[in-house]
N, C-alpha and C. Protein backbone atom coordinates (compact mmCIF):
# COMPACT_ATOMS: atom_id res chain seq x y z
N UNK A 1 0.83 -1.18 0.00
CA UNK A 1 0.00 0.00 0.00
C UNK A 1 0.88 1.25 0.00
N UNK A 2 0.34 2.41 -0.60
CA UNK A 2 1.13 3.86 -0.85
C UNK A 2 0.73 4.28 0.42
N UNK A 3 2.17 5.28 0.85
CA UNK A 3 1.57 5.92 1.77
C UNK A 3 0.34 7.17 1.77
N UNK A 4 -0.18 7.70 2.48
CA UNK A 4 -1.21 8.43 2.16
C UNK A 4 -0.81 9.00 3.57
N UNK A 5 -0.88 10.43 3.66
CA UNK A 5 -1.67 11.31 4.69
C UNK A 5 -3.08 11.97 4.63
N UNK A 6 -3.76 11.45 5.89
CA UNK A 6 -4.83 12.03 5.98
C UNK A 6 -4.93 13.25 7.07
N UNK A 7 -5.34 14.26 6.54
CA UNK A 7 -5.36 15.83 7.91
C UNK A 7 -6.35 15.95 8.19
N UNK A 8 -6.91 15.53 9.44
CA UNK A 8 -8.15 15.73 9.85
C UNK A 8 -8.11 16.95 10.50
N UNK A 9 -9.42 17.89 10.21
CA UNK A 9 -9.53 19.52 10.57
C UNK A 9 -11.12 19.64 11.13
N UNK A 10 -10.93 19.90 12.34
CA UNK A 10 -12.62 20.44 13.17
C UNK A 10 -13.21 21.70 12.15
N UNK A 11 -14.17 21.02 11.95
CA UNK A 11 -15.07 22.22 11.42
C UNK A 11 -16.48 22.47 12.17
N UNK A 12 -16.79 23.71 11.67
CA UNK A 12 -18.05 24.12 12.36
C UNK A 12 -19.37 23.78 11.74
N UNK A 13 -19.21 23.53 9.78
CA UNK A 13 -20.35 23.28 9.40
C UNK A 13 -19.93 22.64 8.27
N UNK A 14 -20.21 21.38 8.86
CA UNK A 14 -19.80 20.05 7.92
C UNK A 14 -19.97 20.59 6.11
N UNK A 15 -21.52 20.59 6.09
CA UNK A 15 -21.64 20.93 5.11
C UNK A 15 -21.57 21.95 4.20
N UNK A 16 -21.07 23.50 4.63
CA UNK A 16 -20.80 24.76 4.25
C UNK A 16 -19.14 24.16 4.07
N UNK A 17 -18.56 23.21 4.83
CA UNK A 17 -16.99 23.08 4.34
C UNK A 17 -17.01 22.29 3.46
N UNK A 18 -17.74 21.05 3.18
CA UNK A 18 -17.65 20.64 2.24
C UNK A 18 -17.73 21.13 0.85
N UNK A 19 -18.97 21.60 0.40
CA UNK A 19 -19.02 23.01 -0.49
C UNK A 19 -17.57 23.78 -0.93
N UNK A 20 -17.29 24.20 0.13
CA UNK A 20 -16.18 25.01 0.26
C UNK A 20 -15.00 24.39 -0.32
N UNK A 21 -14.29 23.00 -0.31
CA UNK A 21 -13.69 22.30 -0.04
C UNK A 21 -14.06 21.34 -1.41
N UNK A 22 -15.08 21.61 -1.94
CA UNK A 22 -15.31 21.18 -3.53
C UNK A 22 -15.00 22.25 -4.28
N UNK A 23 -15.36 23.55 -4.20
CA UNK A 23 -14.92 24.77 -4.74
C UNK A 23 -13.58 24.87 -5.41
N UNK A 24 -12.96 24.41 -4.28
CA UNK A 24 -11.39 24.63 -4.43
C UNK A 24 -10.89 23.51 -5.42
N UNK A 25 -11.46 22.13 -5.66
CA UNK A 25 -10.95 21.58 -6.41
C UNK A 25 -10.61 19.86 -5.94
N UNK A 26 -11.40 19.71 -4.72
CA UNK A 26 -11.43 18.71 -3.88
C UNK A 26 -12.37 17.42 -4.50
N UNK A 27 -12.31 16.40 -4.70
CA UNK A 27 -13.43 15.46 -4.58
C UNK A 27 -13.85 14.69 -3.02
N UNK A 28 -14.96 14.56 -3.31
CA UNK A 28 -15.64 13.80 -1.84
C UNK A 28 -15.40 12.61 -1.96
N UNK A 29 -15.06 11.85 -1.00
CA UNK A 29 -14.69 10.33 -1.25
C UNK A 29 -16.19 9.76 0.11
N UNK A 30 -16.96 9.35 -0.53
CA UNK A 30 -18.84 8.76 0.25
C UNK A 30 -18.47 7.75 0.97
N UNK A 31 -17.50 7.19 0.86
CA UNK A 31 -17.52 5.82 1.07
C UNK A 31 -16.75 6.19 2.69
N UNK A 32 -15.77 7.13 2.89
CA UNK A 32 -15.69 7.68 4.27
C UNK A 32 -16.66 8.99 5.15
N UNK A 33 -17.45 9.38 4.34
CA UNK A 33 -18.27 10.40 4.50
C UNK A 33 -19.88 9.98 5.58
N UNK A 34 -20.17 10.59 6.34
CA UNK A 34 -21.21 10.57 6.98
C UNK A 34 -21.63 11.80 7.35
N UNK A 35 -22.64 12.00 8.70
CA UNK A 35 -23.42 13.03 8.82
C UNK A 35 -22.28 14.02 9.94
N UNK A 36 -21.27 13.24 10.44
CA UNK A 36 -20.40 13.44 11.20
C UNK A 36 -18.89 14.16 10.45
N UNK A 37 -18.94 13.35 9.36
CA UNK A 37 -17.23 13.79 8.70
C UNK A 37 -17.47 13.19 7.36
N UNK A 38 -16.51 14.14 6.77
CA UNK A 38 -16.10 13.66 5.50
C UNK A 38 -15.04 14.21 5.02
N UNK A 39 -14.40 13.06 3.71
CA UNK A 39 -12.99 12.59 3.35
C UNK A 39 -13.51 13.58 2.10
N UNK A 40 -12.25 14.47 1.81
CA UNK A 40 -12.06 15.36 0.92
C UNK A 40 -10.90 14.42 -0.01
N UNK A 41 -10.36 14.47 -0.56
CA UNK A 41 -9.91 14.38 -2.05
C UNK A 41 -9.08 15.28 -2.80
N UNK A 42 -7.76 15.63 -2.43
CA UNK A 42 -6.98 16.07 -3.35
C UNK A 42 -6.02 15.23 -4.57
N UNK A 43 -6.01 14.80 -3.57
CA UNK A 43 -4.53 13.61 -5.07
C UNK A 43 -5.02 11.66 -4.32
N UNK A 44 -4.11 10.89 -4.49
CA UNK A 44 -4.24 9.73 -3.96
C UNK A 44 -3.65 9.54 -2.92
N UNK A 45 -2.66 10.36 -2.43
CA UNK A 45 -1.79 10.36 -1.45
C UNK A 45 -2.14 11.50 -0.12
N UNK A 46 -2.74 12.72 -0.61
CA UNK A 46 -3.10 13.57 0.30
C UNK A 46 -4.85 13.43 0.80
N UNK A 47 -5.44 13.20 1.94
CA UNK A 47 -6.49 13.42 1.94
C UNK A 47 -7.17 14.31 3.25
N UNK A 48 -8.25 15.14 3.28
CA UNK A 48 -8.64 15.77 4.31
C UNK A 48 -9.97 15.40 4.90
N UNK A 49 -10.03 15.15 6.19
CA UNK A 49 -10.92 14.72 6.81
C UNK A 49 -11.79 15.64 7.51
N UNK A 50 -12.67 16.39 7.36
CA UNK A 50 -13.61 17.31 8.00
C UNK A 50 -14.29 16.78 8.71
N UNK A 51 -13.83 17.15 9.96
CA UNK A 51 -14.79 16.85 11.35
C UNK A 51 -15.62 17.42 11.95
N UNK A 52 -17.03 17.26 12.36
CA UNK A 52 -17.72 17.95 13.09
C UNK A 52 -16.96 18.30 14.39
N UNK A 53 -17.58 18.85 15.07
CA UNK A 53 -16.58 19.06 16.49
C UNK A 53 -16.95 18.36 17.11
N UNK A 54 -18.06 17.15 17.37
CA UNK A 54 -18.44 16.62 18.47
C UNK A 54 -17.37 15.23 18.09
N UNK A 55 -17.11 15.28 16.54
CA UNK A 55 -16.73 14.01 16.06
C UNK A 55 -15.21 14.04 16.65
N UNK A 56 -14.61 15.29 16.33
CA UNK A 56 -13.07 15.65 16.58
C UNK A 56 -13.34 15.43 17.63
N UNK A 57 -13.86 15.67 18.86
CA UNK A 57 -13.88 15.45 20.49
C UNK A 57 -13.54 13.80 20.73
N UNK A 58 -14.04 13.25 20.11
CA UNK A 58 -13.93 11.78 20.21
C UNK A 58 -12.52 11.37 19.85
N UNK A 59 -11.61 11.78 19.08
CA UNK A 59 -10.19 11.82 18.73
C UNK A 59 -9.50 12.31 19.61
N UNK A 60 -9.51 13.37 20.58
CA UNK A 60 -8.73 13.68 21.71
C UNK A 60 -9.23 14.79 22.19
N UNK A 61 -8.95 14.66 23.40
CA UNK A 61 -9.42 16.19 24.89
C UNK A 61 -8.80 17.50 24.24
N UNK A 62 -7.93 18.07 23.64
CA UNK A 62 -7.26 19.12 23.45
C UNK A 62 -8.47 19.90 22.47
N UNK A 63 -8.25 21.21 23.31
CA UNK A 63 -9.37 22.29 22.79
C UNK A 63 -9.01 22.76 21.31
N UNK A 64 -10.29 22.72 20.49
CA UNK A 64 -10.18 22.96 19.24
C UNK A 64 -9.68 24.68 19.26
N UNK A 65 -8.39 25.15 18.61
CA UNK A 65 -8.01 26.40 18.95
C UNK A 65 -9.17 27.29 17.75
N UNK A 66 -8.93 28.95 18.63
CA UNK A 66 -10.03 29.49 17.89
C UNK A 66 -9.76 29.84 16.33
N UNK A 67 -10.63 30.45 15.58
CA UNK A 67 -10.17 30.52 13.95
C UNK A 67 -9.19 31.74 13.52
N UNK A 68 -8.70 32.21 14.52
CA UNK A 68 -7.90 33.41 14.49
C UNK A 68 -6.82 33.04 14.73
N UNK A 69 -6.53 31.58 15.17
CA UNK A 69 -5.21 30.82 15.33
C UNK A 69 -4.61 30.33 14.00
N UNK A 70 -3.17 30.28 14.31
CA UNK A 70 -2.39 29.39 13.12
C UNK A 70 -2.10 28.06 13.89
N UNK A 71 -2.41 26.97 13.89
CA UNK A 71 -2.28 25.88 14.62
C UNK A 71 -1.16 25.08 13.28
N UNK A 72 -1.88 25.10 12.16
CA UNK A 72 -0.71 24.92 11.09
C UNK A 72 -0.64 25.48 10.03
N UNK A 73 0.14 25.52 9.05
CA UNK A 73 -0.40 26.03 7.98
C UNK A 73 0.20 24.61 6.97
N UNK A 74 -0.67 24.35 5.90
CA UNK A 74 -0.60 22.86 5.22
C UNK A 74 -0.20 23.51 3.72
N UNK A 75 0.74 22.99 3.18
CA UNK A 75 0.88 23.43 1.75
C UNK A 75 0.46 22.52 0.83
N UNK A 76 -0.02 22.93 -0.24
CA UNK A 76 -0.04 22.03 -1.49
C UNK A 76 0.69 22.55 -2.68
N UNK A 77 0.94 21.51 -3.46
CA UNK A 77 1.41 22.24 -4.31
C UNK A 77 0.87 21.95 -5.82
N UNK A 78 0.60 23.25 -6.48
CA UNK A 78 -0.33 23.47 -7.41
C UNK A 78 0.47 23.38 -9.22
N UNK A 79 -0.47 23.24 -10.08
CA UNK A 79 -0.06 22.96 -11.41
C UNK A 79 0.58 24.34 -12.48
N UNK A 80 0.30 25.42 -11.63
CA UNK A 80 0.43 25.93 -12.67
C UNK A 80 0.33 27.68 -11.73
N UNK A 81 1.04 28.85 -11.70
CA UNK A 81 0.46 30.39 -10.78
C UNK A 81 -1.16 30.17 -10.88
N UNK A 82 -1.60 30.45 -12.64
CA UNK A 82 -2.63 31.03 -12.75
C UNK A 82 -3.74 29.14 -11.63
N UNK A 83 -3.39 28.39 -11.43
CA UNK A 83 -4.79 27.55 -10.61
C UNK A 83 -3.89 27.61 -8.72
N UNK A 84 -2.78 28.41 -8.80
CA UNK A 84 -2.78 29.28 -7.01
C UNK A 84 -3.64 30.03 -6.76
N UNK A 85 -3.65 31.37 -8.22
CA UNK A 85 -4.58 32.26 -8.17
C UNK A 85 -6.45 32.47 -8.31
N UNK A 86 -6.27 30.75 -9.07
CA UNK A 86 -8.04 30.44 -9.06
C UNK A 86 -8.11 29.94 -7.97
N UNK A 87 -7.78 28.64 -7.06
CA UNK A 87 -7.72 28.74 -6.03
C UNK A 87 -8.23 29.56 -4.59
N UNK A 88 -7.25 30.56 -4.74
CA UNK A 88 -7.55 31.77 -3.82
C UNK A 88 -9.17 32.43 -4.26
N UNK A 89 -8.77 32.70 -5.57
CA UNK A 89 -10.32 33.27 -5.88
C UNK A 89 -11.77 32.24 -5.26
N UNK A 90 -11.53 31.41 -5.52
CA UNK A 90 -12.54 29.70 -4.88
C UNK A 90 -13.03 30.45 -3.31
N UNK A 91 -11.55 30.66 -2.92
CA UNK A 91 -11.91 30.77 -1.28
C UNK A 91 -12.13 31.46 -1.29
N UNK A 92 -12.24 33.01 -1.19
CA UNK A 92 -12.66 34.09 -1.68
C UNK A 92 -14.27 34.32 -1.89
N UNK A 93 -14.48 33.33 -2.84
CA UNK A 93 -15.91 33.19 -3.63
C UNK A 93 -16.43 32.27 -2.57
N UNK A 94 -16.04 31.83 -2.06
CA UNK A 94 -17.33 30.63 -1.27
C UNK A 94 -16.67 30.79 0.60
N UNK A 95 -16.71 31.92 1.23
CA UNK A 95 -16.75 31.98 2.15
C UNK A 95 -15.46 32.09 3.28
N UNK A 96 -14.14 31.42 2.01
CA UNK A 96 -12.76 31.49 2.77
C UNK A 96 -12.19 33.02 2.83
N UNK A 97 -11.41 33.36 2.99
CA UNK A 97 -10.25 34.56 3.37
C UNK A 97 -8.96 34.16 2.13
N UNK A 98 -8.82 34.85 1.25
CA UNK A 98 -7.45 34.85 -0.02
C UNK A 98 -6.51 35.89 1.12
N UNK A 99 -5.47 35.60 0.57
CA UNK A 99 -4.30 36.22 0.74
C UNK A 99 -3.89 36.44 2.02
N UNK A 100 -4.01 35.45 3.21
CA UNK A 100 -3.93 35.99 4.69
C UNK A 100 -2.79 36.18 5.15
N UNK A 101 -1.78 35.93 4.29
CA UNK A 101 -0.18 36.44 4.52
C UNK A 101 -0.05 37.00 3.17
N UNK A 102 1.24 37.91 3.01
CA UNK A 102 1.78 38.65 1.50
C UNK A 102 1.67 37.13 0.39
N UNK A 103 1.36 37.74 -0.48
CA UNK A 103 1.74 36.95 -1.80
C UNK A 103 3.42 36.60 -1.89
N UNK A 104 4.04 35.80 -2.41
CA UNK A 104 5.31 35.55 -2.27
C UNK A 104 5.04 35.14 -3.96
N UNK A 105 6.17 35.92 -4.40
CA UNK A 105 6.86 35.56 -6.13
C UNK A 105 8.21 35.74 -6.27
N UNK A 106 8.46 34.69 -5.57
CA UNK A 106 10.53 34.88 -5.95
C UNK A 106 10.70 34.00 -7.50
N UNK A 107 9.72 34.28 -8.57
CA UNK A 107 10.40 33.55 -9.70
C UNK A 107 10.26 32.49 -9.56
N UNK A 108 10.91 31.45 -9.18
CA UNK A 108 11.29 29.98 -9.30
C UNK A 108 9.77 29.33 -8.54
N UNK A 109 9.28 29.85 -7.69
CA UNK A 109 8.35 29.83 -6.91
C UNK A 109 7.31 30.75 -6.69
N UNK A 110 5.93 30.61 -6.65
CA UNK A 110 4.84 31.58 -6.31
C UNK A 110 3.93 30.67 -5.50
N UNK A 111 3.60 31.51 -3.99
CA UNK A 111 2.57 30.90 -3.33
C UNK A 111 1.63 32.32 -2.98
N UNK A 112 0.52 31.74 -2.26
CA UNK A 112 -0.79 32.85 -1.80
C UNK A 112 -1.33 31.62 -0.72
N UNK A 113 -1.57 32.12 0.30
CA UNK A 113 -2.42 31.58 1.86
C UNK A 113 -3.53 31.68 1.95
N UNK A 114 -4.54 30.79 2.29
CA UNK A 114 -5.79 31.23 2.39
C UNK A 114 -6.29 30.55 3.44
N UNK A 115 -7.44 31.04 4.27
CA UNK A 115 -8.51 30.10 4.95
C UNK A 115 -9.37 30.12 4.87
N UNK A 116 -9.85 28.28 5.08
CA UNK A 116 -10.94 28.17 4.98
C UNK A 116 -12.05 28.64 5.92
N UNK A 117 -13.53 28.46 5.78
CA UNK A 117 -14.50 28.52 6.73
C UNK A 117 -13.81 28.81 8.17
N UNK A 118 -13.53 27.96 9.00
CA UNK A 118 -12.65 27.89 10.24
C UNK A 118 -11.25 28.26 10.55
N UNK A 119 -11.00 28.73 9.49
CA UNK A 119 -9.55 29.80 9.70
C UNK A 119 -8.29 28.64 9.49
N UNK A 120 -8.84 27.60 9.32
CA UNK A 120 -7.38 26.60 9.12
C UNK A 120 -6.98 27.29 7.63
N UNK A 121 -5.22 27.22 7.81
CA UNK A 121 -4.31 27.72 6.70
C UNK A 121 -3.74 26.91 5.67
N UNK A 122 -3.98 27.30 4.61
CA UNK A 122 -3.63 26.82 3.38
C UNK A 122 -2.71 27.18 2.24
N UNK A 123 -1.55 27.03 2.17
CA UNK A 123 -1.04 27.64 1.38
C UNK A 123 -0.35 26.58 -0.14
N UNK A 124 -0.92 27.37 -0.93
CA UNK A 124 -1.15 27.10 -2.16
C UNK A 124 0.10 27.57 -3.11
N UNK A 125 0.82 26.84 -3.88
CA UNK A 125 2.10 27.07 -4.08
C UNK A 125 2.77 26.13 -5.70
N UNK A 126 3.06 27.43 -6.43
CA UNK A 126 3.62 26.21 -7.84
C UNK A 126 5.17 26.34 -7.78
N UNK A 127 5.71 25.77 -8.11
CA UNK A 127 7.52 25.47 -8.11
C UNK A 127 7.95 25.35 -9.61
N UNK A 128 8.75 26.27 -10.17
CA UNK A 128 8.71 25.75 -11.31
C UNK A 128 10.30 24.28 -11.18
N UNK A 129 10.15 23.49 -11.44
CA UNK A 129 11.66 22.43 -10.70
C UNK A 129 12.54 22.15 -11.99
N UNK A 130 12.12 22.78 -12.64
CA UNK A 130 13.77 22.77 -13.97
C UNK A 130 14.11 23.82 -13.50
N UNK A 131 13.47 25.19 -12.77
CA UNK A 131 14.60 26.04 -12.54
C UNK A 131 15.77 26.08 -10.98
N UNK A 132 15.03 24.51 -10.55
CA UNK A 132 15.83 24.24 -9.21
C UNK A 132 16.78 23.19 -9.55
N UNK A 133 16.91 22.30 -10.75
CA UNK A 133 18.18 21.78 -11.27
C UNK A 133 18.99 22.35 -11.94
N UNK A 134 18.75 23.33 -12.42
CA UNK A 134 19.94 23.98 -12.78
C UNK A 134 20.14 25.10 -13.35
């Protein structure tokens, strides 16, 4: 079996994140999904788990921090500037926060931060990697 990470993230409204979380470019995977949580869908290897809060409570005692916190910030990394910049627009358009740190364009690299619904951080990021071999 491949490895896979799954990031499970407390949310406040299962279904306004899900939405949210399709916007951006996510598929729903049903087959882990209930009225409690559901498995988001970026690649085969990355996946995100949206938790209700009563559901996250059941995973451990530690207080869900508030949405004004950076608890982490999670990168992905994207195909191309212009789908960083649709991206951001997504969150933007359906309820998230674009740009919650400076835009960064050193050339070789361009990212933009965003959060979702619940303030968890996202930063969205293309590399171009022929200009990091040589």
């Amino acid at each position: 079996m491949s490895k896979q990470i799954f990031v499970n993230l407390p949310v406040s409204n299962l279904t306004a994140s899900i939405a949210f979380y399709e916007a951006l470019g996510f598929a729903i995977n049903k087959q882990f999904t209930d009225q409690t949580a559901a498995c988001m869908v970026w690649s085969d290897s990355i996946l995100v788990m949206l938790l209700t809060h009563d559901k996250w409570k059941t995973f451990t005692n530690r207080p869900i921090p508030p949405a004004t916190s950076s608890e982490v910030m999670l990168a992905l990394s994207c195909d191309s500037r212009e789908t960083v910049d649709k991206m951001n627009l997504a969150a933007t358009q359906n309820g998230g926060t674009a740009d919650i740190n400076p835009k960064q364009d050193l050339g070789f690299m361009y990212n933009r931060n965003l959060a979702d619904l619940d303030g968890h951080v996202w930063e969205m990021f293309w590399m171009n990697q022929d200009a990091l071999l040589g």
